[in-house]
C-alpha atoms as a PDB file:
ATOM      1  CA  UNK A   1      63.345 164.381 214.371  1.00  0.00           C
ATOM      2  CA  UNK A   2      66.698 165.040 215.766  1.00  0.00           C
ATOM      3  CA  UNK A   3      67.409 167.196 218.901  1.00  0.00           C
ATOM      4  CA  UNK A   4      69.887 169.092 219.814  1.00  0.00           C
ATOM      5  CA  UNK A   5      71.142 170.121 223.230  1.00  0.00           C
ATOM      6  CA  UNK A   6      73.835 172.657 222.725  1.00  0.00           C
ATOM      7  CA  UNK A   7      73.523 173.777 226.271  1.00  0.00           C
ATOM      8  CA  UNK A   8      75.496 173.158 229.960  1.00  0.00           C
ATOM      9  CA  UNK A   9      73.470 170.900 232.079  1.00  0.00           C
ATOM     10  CA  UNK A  10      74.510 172.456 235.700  1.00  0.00           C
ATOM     11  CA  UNK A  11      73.704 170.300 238.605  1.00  0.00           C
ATOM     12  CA  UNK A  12      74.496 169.684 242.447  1.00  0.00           C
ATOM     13  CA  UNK A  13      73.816 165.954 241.496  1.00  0.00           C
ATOM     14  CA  UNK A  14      76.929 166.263 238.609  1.00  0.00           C
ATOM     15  CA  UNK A  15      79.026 168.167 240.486  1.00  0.00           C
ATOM     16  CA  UNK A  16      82.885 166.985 240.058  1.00  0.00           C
ATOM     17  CA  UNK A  17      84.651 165.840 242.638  1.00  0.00           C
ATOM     18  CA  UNK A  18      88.882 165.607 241.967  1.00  0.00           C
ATOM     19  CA  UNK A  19      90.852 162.278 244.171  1.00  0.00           C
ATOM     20  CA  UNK A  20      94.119 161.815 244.421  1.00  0.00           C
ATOM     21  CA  UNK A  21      95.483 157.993 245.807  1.00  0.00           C
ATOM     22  CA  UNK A  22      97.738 159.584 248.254  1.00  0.00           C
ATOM     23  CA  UNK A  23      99.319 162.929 248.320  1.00  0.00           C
ATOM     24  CA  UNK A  24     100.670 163.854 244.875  1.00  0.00           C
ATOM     25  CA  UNK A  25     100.486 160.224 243.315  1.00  0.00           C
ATOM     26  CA  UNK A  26      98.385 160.049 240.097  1.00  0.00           C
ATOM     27  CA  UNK A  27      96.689 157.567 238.820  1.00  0.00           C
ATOM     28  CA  UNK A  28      97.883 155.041 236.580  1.00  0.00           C
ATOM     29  CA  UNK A  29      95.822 152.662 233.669  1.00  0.00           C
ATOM     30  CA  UNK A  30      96.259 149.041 232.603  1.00  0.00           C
ATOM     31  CA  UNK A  31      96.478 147.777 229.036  1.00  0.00           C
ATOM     32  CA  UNK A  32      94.301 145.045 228.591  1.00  0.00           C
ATOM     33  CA  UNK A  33      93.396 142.783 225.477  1.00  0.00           C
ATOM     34  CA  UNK A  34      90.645 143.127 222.668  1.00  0.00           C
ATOM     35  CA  UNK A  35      88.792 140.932 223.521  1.00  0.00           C
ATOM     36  CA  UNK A  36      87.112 142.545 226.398  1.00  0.00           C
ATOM     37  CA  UNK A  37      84.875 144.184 223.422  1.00  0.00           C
ATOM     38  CA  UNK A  38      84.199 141.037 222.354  1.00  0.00           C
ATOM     39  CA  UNK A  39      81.877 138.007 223.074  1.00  0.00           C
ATOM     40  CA  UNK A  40      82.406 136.891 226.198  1.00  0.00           C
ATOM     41  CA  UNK A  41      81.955 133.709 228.149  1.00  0.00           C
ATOM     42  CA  UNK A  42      81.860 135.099 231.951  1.00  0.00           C
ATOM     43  CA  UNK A  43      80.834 133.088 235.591  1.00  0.00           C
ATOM     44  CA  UNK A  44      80.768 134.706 238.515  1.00  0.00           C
ATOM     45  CA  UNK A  45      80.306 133.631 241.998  1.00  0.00           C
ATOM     46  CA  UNK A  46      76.916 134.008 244.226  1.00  0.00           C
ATOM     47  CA  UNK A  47      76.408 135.874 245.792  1.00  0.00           C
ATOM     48  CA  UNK A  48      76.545 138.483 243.182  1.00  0.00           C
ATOM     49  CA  UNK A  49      79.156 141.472 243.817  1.00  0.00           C
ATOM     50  CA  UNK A  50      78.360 143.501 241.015  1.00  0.00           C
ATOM     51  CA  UNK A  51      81.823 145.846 241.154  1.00  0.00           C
ATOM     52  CA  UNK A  52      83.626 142.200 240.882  1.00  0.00           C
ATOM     53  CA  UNK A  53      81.984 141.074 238.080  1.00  0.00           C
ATOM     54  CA  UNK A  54      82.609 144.877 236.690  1.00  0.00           C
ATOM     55  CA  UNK A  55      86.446 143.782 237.547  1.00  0.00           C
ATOM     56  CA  UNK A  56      86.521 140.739 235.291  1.00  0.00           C
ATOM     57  CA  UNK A  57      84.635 142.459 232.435  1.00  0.00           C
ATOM     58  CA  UNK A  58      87.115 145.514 232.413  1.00  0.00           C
ATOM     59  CA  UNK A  59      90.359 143.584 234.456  1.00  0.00           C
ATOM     60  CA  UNK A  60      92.133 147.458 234.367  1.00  0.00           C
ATOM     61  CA  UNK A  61      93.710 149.119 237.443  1.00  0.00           C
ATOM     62  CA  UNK A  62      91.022 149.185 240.087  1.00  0.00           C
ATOM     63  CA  UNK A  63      90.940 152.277 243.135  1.00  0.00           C
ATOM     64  CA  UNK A  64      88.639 153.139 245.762  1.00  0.00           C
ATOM     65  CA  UNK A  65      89.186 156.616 246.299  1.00  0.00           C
ATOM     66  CA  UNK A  66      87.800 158.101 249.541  1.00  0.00           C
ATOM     67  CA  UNK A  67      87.610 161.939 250.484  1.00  0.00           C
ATOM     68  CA  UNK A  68      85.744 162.875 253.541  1.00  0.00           C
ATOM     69  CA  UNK A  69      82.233 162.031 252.000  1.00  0.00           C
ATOM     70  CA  UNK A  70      82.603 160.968 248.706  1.00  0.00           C
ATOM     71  CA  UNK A  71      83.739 157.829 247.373  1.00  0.00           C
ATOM     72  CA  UNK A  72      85.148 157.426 243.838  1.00  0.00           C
ATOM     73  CA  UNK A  73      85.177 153.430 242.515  1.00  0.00           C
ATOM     74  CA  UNK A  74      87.069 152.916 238.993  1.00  0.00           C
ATOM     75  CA  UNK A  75      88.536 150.959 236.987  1.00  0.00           C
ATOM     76  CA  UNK A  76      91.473 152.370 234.629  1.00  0.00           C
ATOM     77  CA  UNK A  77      92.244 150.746 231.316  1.00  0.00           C
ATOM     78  CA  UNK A  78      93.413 151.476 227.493  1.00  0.00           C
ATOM     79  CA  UNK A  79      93.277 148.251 224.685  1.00  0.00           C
ATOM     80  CA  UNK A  80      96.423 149.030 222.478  1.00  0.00           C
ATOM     81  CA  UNK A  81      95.062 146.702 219.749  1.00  0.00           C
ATOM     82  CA  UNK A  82      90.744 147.347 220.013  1.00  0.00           C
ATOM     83  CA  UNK A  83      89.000 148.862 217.168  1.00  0.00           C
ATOM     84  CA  UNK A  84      87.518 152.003 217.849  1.00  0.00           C
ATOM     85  CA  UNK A  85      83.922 153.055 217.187  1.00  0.00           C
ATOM     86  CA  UNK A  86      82.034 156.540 217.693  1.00  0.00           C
ATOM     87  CA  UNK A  87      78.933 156.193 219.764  1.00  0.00           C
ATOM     88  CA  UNK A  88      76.139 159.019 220.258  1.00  0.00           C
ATOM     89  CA  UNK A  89      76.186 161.587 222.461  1.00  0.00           C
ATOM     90  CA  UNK A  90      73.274 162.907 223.223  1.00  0.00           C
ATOM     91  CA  UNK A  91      74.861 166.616 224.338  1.00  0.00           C
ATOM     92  CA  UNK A  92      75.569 166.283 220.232  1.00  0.00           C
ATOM     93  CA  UNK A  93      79.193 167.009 221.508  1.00  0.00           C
ATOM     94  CA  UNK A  94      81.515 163.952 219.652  1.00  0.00           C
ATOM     95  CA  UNK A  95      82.265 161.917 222.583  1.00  0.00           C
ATOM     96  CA  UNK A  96      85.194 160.438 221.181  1.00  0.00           C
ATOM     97  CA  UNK A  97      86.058 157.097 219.205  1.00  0.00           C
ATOM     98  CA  UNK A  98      85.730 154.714 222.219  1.00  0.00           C
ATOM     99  CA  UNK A  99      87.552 153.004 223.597  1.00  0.00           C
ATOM    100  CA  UNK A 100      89.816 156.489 223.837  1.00  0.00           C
ATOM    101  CA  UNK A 101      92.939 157.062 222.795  1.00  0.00           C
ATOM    102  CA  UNK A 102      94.139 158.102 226.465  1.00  0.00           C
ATOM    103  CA  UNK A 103      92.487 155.617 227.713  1.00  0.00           C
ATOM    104  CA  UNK A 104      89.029 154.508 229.692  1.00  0.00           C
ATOM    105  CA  UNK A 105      87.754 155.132 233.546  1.00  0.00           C
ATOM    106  CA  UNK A 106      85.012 152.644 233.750  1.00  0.00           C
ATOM    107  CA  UNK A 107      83.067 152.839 237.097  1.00  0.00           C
ATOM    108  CA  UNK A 108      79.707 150.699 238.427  1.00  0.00           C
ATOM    109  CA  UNK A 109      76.588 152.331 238.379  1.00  0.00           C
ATOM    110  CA  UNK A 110      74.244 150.203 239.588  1.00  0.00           C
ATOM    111  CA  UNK A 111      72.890 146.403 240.163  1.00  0.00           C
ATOM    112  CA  UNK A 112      69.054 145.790 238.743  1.00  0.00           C
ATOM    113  CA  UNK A 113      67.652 142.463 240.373  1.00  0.00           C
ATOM    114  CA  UNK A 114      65.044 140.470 238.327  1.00  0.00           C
ATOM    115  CA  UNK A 115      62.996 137.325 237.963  1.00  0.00           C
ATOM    116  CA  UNK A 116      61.049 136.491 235.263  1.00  0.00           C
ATOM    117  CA  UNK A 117      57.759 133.552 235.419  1.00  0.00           C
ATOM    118  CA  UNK A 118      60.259 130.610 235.383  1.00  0.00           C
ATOM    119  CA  UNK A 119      61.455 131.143 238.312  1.00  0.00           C
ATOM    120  CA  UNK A 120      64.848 132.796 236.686  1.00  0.00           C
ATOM    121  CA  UNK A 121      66.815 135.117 238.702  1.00  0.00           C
ATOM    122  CA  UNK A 122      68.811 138.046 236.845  1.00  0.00           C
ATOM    123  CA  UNK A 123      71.377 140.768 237.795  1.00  0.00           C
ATOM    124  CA  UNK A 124      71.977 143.351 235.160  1.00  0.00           C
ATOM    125  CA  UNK A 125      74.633 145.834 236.245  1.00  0.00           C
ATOM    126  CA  UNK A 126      75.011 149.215 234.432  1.00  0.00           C
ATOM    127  CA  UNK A 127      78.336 151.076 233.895  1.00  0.00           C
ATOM    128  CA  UNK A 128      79.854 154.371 233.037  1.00  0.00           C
ATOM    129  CA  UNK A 129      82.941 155.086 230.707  1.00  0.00           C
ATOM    130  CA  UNK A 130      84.856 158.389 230.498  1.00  0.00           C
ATOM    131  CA  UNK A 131      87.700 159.353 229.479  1.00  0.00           C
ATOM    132  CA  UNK A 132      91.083 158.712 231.582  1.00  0.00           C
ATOM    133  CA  UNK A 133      92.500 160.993 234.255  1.00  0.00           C
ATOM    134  CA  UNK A 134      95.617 161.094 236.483  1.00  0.00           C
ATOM    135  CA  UNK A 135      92.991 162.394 239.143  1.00  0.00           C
ATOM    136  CA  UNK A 136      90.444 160.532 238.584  1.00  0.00           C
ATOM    137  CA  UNK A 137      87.951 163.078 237.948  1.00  0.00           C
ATOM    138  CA  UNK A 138      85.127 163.529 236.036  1.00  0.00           C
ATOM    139  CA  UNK A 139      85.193 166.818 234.222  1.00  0.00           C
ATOM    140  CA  UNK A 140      84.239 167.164 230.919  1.00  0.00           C
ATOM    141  CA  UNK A 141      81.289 169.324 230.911  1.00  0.00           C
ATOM    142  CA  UNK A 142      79.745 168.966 227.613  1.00  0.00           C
ATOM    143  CA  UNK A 143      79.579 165.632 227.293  1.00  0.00           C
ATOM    144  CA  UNK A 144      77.687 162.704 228.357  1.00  0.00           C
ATOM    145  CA  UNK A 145      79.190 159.246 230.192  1.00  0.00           C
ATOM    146  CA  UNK A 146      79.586 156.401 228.109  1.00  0.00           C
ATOM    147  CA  UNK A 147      76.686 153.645 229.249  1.00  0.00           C
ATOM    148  CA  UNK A 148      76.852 149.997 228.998  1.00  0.00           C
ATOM    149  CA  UNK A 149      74.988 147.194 230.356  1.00  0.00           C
ATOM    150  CA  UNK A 150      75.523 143.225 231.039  1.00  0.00           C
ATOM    151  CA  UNK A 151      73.006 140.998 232.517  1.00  0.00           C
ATOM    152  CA  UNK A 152      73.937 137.663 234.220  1.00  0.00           C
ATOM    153  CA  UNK A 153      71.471 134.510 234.818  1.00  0.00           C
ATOM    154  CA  UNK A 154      71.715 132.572 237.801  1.00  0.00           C
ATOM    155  CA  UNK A 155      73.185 128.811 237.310  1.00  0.00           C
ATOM    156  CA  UNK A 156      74.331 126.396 239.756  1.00  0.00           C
ATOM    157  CA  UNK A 157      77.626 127.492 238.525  1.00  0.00           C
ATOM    158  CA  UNK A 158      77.055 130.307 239.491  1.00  0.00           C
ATOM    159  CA  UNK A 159      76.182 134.270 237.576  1.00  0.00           C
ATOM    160  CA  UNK A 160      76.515 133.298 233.689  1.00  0.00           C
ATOM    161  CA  UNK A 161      76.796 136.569 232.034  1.00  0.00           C
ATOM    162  CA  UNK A 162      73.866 136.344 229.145  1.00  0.00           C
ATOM    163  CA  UNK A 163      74.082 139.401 227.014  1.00  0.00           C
ATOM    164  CA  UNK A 164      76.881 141.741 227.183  1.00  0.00           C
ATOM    165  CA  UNK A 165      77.156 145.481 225.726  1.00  0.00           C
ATOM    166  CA  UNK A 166      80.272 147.667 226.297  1.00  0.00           C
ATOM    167  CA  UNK A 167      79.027 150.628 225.547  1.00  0.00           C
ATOM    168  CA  UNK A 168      75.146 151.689 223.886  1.00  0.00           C
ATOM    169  CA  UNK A 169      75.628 155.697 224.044  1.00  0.00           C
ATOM    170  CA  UNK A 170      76.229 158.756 226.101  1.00  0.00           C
ATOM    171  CA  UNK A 171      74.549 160.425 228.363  1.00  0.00           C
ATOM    172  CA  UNK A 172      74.187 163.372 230.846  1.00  0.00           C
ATOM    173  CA  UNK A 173      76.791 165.361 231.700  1.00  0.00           C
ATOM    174  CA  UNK A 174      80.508 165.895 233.276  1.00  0.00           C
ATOM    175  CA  UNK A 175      80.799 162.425 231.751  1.00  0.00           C
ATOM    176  CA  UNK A 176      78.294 161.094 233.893  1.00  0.00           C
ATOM    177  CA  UNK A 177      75.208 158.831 232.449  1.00  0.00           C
ATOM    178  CA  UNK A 178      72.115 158.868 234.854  1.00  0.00           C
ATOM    179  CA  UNK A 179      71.540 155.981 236.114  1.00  0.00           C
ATOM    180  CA  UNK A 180      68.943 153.966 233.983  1.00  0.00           C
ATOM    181  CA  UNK A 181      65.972 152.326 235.568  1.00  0.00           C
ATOM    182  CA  UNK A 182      64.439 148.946 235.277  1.00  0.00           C
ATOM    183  CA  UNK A 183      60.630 149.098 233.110  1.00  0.00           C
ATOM    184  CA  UNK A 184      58.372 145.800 232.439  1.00  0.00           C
ATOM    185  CA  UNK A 185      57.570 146.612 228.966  1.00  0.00           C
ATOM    186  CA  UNK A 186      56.734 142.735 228.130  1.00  0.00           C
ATOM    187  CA  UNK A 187      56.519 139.693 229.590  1.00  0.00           C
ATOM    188  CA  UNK A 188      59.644 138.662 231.570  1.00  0.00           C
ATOM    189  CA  UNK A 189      60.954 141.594 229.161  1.00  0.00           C
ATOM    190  CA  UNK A 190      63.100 144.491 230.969  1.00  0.00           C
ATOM    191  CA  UNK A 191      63.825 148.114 229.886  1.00  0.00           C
ATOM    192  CA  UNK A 192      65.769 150.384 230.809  1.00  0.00           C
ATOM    193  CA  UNK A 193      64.831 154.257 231.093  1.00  0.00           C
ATOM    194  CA  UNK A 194      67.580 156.749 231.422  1.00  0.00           C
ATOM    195  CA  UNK A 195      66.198 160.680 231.834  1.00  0.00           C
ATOM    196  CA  UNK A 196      68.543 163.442 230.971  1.00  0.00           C
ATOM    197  CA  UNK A 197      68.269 166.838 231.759  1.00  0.00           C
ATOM    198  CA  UNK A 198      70.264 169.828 229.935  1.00  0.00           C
ATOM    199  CA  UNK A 199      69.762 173.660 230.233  1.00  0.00           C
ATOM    200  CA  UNK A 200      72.150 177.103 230.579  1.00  0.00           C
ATOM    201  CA  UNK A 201      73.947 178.101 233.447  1.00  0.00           C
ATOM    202  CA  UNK A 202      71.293 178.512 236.155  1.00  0.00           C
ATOM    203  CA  UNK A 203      68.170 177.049 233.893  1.00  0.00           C
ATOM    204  CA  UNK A 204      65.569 176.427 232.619  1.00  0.00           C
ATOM    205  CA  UNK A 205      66.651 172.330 232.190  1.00  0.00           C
ATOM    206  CA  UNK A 206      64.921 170.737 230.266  1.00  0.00           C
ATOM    207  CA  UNK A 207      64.583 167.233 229.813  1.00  0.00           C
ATOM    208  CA  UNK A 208      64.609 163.911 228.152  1.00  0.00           C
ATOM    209  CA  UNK A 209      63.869 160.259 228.528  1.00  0.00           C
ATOM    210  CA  UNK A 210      65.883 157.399 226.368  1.00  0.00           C
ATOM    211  CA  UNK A 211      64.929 153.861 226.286  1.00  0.00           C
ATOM    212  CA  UNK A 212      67.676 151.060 226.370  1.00  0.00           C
ATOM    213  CA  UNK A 213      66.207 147.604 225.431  1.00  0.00           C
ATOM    214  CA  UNK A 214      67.518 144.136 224.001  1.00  0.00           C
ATOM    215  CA  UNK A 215      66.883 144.119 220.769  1.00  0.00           C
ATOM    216  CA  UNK A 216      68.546 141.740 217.842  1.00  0.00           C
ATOM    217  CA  UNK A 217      70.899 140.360 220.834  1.00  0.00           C
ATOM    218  CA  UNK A 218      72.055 143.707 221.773  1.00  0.00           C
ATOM    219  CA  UNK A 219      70.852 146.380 223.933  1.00  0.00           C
ATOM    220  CA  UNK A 220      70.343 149.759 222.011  1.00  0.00           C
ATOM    221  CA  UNK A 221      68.509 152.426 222.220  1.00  0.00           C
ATOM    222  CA  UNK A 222      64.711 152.308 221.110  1.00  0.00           C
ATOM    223  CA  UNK A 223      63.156 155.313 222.185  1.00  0.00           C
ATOM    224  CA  UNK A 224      63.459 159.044 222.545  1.00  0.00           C
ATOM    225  CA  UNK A 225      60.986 161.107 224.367  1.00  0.00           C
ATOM    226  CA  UNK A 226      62.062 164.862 224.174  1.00  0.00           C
ATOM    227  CA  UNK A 227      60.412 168.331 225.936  1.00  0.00           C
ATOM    228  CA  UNK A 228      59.020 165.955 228.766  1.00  0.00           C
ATOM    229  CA  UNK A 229      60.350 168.441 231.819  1.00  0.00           C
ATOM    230  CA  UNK A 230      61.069 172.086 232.345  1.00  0.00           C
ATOM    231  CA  UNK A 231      62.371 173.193 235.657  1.00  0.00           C
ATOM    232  CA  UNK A 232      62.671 176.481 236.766  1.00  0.00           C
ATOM    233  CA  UNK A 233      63.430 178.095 239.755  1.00  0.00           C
ATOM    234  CA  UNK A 234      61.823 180.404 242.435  1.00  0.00           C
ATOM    235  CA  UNK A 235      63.472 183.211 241.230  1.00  0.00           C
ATOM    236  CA  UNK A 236      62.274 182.755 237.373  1.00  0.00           C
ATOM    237  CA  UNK A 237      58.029 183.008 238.509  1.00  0.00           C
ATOM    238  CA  UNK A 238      57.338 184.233 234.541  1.00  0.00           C
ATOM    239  CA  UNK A 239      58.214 180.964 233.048  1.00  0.00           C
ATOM    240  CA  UNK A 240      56.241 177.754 232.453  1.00  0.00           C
ATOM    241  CA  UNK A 241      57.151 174.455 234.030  1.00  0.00           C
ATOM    242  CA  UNK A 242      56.180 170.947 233.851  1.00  0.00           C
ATOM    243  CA  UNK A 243      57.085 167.353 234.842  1.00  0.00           C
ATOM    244  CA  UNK A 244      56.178 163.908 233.776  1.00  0.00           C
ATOM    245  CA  UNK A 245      55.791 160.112 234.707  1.00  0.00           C
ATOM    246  CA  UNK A 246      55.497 157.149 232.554  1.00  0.00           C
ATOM    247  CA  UNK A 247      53.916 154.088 232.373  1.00  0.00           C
ATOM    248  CA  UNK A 248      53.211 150.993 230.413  1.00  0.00           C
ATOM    249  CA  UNK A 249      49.336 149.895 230.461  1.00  0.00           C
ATOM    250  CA  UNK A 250      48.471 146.366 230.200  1.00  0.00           C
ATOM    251  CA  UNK A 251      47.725 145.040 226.695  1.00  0.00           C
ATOM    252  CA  UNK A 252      47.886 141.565 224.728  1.00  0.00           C
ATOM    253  CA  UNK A 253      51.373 142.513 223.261  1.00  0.00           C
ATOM    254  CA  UNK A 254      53.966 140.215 224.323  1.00  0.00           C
ATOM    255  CA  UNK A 255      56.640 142.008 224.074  1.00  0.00           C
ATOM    256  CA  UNK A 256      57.324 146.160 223.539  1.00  0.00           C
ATOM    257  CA  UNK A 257      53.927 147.240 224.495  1.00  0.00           C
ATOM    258  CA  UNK A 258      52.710 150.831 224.439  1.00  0.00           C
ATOM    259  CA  UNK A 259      54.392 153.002 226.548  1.00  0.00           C
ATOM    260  CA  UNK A 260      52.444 156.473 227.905  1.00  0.00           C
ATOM    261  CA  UNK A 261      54.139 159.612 229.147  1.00  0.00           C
ATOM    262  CA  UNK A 262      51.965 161.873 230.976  1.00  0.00           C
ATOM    263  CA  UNK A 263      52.959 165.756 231.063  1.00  0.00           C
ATOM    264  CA  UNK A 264      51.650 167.844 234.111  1.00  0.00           C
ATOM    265  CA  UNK A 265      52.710 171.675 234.040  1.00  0.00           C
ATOM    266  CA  UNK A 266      51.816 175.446 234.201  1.00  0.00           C
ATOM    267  CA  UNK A 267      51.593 177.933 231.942  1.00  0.00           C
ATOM    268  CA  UNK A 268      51.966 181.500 231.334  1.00  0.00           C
ATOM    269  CA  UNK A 269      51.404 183.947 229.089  1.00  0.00           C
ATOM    270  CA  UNK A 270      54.646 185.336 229.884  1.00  0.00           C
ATOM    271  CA  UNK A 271      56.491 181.958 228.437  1.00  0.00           C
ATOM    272  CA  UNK A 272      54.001 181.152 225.941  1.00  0.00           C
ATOM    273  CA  UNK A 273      56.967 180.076 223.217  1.00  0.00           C
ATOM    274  CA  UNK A 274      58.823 177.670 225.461  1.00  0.00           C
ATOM    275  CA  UNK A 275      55.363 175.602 225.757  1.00  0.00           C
ATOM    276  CA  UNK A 276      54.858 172.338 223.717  1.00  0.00           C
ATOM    277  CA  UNK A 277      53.381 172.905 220.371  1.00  0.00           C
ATOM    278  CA  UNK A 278      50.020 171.184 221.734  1.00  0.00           C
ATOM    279  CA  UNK A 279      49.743 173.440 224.505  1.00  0.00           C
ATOM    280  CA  UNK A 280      50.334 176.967 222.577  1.00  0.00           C
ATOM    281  CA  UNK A 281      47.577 176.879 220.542  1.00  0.00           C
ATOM    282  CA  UNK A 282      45.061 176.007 223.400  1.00  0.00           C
ATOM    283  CA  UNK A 283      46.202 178.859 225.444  1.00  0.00           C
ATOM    284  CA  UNK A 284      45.567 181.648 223.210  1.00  0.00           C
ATOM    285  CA  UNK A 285      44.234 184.666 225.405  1.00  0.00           C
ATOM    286  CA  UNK A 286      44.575 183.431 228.552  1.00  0.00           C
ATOM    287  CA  UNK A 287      46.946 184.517 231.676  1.00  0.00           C
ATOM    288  CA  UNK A 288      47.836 181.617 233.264  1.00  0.00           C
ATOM    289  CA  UNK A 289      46.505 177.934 234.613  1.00  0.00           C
ATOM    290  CA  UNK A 290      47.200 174.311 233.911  1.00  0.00           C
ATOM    291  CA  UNK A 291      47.899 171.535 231.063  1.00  0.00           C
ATOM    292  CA  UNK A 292      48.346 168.250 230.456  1.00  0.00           C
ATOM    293  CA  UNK A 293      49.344 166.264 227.880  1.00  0.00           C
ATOM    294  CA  UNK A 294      49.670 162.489 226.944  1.00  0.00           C
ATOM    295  CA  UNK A 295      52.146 160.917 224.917  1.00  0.00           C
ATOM    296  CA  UNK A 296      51.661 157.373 223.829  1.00  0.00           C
ATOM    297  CA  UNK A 297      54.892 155.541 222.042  1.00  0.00           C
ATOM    298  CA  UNK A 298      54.307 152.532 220.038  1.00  0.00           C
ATOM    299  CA  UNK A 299      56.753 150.088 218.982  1.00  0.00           C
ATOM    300  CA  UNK A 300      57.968 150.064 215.233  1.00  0.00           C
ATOM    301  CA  UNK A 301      60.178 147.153 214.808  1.00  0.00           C
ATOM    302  CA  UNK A 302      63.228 148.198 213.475  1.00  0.00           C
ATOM    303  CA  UNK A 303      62.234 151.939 213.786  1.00  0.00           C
ATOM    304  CA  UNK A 304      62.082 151.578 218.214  1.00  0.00           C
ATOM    305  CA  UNK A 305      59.451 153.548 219.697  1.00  0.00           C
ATOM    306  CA  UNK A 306      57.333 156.292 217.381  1.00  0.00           C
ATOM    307  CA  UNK A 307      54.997 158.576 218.938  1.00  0.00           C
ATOM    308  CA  UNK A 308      51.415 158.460 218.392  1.00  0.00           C
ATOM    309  CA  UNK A 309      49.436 161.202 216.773  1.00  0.00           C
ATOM    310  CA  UNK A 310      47.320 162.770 217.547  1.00  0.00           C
ATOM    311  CA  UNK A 311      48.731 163.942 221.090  1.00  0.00           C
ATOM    312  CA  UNK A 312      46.153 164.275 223.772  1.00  0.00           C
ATOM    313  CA  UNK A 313      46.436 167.663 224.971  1.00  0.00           C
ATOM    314  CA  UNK A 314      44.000 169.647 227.664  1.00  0.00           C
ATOM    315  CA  UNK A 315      44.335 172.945 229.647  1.00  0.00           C
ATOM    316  CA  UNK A 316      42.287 174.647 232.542  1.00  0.00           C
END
C-alpha cells in the first residue's frame, strides 16, 4: 500500500544554510556531456578520496563553501543533451524530471568501507542531487534530495568503479536525503537503509525506513517499512510515541534474508487513533502502559521486501 506524507518535516538536522563564494558573487554551473548517466568505465587512485571520485563522476563546477561553522561541498552541473526521467519522491511532492532543467547541485554524502570473504575491499560513496542555486542553498522544503550510489573495487590499478547509479529516489527533506547506512543482508551482500522522518510544523514526525539494494545490476529500492517512529515532544505528554531498531537474524538464505523491525513505544488512551492497527485493538480500556511489536520482511523477488502476517504484537 502506498503512503503518503503530505506534511513539513521540520528539523535542526535539515536546517538550510545560504553561501555565497565571496561577497555578492553567485554561483555558476558547468555543462557537461550525457554520458555521465551512462555506463561508465571509472579508476581512481588509492587511497580512496571519495569527493574526487564524486568529481570525475559529475566533472561540474566544484566549491567549498565555508561560513563560520558550516561547510557546504558541491558540485554544479546541467547536461544540455541527457534524457530526463522522473524519479520518486517519497514527500509524494514531483521532484522534478532529473537531471533538472536549471540544472543539478550534486554534493558527497558519505564513504561506506567493505570487504567481503575474498579478501575484496569496497568503497561505496553515496550522493545527493538538488536542484541548482546561485547560493548554493538547499531550500526546497517539500521535497526530498535526489540519492545515488556507486561502489568501487579495489585493483592494483587502483578503485574500479563496479556498479554505478545516478540517481535511485528522493528522500527527506529541504532537498536533503539522510544518509543511508550499510546492512549485511547476505553473504558479502550490502544494503543500504535510509530512515525518513516527516510530520507538521512542531510534530508529531513520524517515520520511515527504505531499503536500497543491488538488484538486476542496479541499486533500487526493495523495501518500505512505514509507521516505525513517532516522536513527540515534552510539551505534547497526551500522545503516544515509539521507536524502532532493525536487524537481520542469521538464516541459510544466501542472499536477501529476513529482515526484523522491532517497535518499542507508549501508549495512551488519550492518542489511541494515532497507534498502529495491532496495538489499538489490544488496548481497549486501558489508560496507559507499553507495546511492542515485530515486523518481519521477507524477500519477494521481483516484488522487494513484503511484510509478514501475522504481526507480532504485545502490550503491558
Amino acid at each position: 500500500m502506498k503512503h503518503l506524507f503530505p506534511f513539513l518535516l521540520l528539523s535542526v538536522s535539515l536546517a538550510t544554510t545560504s553561501f555565497a563564494q565571496s561577497g555578492d558573487e553567485s554561483l555558476i554551473k558547468k555543462n557537461v556531456s550525457d554520458t555521465i548517466l551512462q555506463n561508465r568505465t571509472l579508476t581512481v587512485p588509492d587511497p580512496f578520496d571519495g569527493q574526487k571520485a564524486l568529481l570525475q563522476l559529475f566533472p561540474g563546477k566544484h566549491y567549498k563553501l565555508v561560513r563560520k561553522d558550516y561547510t557546504n561541498e558541491l558540485i554544479n552541473w546541467e547536461c544540455k543533451t541527457c534524457k530526463t526521467k522522473i524519479y520518486p519522491d517519497v514527500n509524494e511532492d514531483a521532484n522534478g524530471a532529473f537531471p533538472y532543467e536549471g540544472g543539478v547541485a550534486t554534493r558527497l554524502m558519505n564513504v561506506m568501507d567493505f570487504k567481503d570473504s575474498s579478501g575484496m575491499q569496497y568503497k561505496v560513496i553515496s550522493f545527493n542531487h538538488s536542484a541548482f542555486d546561485e547560493d548554493g542553498a538547499q531550500t526546497s522544503r517539500f521535497t526530498g534530495g535526489l540519492l545515488g550510489l556507486a561502489k568501487f573495487v579495489l585493483t592494483d590499478s587502483g578503485w574500479k568503479l563496479r556498479m554505478f547509479q545516478p540517481a535511485i529516489g528522493a528522500y527527506g527533506a529541504f532537498s536533503q536525503c539522510p544518509h543511508p547506512k550499510p546492512l549485511l543482508i547476505g553473504q558479502d551482500q550490502y544494503a543500504f537503509m535510509i530512515k525518513h522522518s516527516n510530520g507538521g510544523g512542531g510534530g508529531p514526525f513520524d517515520g520511515a525506513y527504505f531499503l536500497i539494494a543491488g538488484a538486476n545490476g542496479s541499486y533500487q529500492q526493495v523495501m518500505a517499512a512505514y509507521g516505525i517512529e513517532k516522536t513527540v515532544d515534552s510539551d505534547q505528554p497526551d500522545l503516544c510515541s515509539w521507536t524502532s531498531e532493525y536487524s537481520v537474524p542469521m538464516s541459510d538464505k544466501k542472499y536477501f534474508r529476513d529482515i526484523v523491525i522491532t517497535i518499542k513505544g507508549i501508549y495512551k488512551s488519550t492518542d489511541i487513533e494515532s497507534l498502529p492497527a495491532e496495538i489499538q485493538s489490544l488496548v481497549k480500556g486501558k489508560k496507559k502502559g507499553k507495546f511492542t511489536i515485530e515486523q518481519r520482511y521477507v524477500y519477494k523477488g521481483s516484488k522487494g521486501y513484503e511484510l509478514q502476517l501475522p504481526v507480532k504484537a504485545a502490550v503491558n
